[in-house]
N, C-alpha and C. Protein backbone atom coordinates (compact mmCIF):
# COMPACT_ATOMS: atom_id res chain seq x y z
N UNK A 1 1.52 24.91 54.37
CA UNK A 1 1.01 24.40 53.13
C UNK A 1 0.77 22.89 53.24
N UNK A 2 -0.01 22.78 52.58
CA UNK A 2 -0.25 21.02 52.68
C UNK A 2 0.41 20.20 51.35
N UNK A 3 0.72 19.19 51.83
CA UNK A 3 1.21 18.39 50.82
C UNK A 3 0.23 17.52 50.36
N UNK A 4 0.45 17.33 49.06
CA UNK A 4 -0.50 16.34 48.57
C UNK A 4 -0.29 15.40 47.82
N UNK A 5 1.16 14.73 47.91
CA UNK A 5 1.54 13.71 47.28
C UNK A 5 2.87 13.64 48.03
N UNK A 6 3.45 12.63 48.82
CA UNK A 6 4.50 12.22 49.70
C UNK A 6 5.00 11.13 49.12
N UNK A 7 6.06 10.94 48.69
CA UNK A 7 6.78 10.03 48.30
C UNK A 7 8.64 9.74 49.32
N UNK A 8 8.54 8.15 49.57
CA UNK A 8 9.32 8.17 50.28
C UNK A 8 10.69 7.14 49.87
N UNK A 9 11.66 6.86 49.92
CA UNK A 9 12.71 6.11 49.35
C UNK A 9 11.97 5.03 48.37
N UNK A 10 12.04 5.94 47.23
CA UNK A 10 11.68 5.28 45.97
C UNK A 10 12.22 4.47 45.03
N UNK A 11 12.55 3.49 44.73
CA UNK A 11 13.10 2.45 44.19
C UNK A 11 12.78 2.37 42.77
N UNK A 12 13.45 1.72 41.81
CA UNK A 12 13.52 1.21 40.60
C UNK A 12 14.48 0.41 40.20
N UNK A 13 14.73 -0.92 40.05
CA UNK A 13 15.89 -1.50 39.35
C UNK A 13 15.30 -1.92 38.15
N UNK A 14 16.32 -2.40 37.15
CA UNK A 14 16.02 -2.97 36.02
C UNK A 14 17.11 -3.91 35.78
N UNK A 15 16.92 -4.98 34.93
CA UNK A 15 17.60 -6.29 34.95
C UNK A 15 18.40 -6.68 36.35
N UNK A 16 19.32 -7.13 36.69
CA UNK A 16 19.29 -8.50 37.06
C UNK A 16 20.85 -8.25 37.70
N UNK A 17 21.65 -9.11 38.44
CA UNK A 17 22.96 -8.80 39.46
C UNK A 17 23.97 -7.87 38.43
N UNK A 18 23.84 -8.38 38.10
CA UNK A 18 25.69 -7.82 37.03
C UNK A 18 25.23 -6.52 35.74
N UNK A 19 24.09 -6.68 35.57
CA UNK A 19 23.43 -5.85 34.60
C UNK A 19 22.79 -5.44 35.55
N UNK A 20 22.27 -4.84 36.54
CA UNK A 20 21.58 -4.21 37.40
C UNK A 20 21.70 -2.45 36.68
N UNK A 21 20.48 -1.82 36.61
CA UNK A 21 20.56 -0.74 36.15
C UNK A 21 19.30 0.12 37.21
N UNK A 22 20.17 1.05 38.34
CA UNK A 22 19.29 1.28 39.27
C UNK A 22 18.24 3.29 38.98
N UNK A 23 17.46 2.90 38.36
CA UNK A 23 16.49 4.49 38.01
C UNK A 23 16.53 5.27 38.65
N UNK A 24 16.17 4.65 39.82
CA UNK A 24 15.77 5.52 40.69
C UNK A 24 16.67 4.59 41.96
N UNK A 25 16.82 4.97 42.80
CA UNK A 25 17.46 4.85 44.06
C UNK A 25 17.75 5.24 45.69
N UNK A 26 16.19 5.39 46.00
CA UNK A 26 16.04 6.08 47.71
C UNK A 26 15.26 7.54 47.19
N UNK A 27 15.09 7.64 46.07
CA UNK A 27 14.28 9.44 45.80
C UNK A 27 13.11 9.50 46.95
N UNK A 28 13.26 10.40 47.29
CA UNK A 28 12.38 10.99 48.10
C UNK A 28 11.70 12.49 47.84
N UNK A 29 10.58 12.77 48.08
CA UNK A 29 9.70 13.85 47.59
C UNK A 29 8.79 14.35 48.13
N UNK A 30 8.41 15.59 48.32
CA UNK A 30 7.03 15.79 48.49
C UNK A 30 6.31 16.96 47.53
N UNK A 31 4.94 17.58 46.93
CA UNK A 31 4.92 17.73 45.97
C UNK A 31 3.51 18.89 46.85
N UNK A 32 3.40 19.90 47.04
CA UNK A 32 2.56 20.63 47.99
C UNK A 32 1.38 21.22 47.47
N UNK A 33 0.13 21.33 47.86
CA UNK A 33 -0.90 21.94 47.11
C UNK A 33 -0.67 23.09 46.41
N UNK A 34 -0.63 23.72 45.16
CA UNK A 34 -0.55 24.36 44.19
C UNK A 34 0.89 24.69 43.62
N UNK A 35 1.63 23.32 43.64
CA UNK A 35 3.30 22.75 43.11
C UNK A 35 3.03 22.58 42.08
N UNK A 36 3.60 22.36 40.83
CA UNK A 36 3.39 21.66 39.71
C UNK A 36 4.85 20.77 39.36
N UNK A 37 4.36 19.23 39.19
CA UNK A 37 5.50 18.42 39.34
C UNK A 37 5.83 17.94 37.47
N UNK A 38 6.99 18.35 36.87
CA UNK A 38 7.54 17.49 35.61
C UNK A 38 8.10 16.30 36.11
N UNK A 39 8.25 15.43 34.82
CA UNK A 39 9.33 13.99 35.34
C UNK A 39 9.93 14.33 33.92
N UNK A 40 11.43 13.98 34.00
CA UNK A 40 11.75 14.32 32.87
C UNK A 40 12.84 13.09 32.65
N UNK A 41 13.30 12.69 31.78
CA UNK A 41 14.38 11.72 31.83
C UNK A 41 14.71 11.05 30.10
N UNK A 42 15.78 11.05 29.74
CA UNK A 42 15.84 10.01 27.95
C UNK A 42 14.65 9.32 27.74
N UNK A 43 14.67 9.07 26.33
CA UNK A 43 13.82 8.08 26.01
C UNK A 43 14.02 6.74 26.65
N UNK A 44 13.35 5.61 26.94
CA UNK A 44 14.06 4.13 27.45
C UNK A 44 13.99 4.39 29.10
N UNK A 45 13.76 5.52 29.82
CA UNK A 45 14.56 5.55 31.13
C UNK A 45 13.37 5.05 32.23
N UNK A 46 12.17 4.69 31.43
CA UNK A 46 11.38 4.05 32.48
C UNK A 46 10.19 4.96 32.98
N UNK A 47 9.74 6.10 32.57
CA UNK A 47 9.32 7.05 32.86
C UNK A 47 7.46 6.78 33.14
N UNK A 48 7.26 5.66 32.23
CA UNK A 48 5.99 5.14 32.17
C UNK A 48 5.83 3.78 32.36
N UNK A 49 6.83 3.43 32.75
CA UNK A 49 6.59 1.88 33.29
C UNK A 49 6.03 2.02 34.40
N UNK A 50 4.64 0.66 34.34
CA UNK A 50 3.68 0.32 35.10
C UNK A 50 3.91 -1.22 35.47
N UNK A 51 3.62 -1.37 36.62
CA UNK A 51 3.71 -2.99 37.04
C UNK A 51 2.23 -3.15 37.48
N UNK A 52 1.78 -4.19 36.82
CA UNK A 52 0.23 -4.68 37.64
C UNK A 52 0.39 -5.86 38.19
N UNK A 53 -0.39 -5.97 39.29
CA UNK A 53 0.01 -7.34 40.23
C UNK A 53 -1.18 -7.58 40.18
């Protein structure tokens, strides 16, 4: 089967040394042609945060 979305030690922190709040932490994934992927998580947990550079 082929994969069609590879994800590899995936990261997320939020705030800062002592308040450090880590989302995500090394997730790793792969997601295969005809998979169907949910994200599920609380309200607040970051689920749609976007960073533009």
């Amino acid at each position: 089967m082929e994969a069609i979305l590879k994800v590899q030690s995936l990261k997320k922190y939020y705030g800062k040394e002592a308040n450090l709040t880590k989302a995500l932490d090394g997730i790793t994934f792969q997601v295969m042609k005809g998979e169907f992927l949910g994200i599920m998580g609380s309200s607040g947990s970051g689920k749609t945060t976007q960073r533009i550079r």
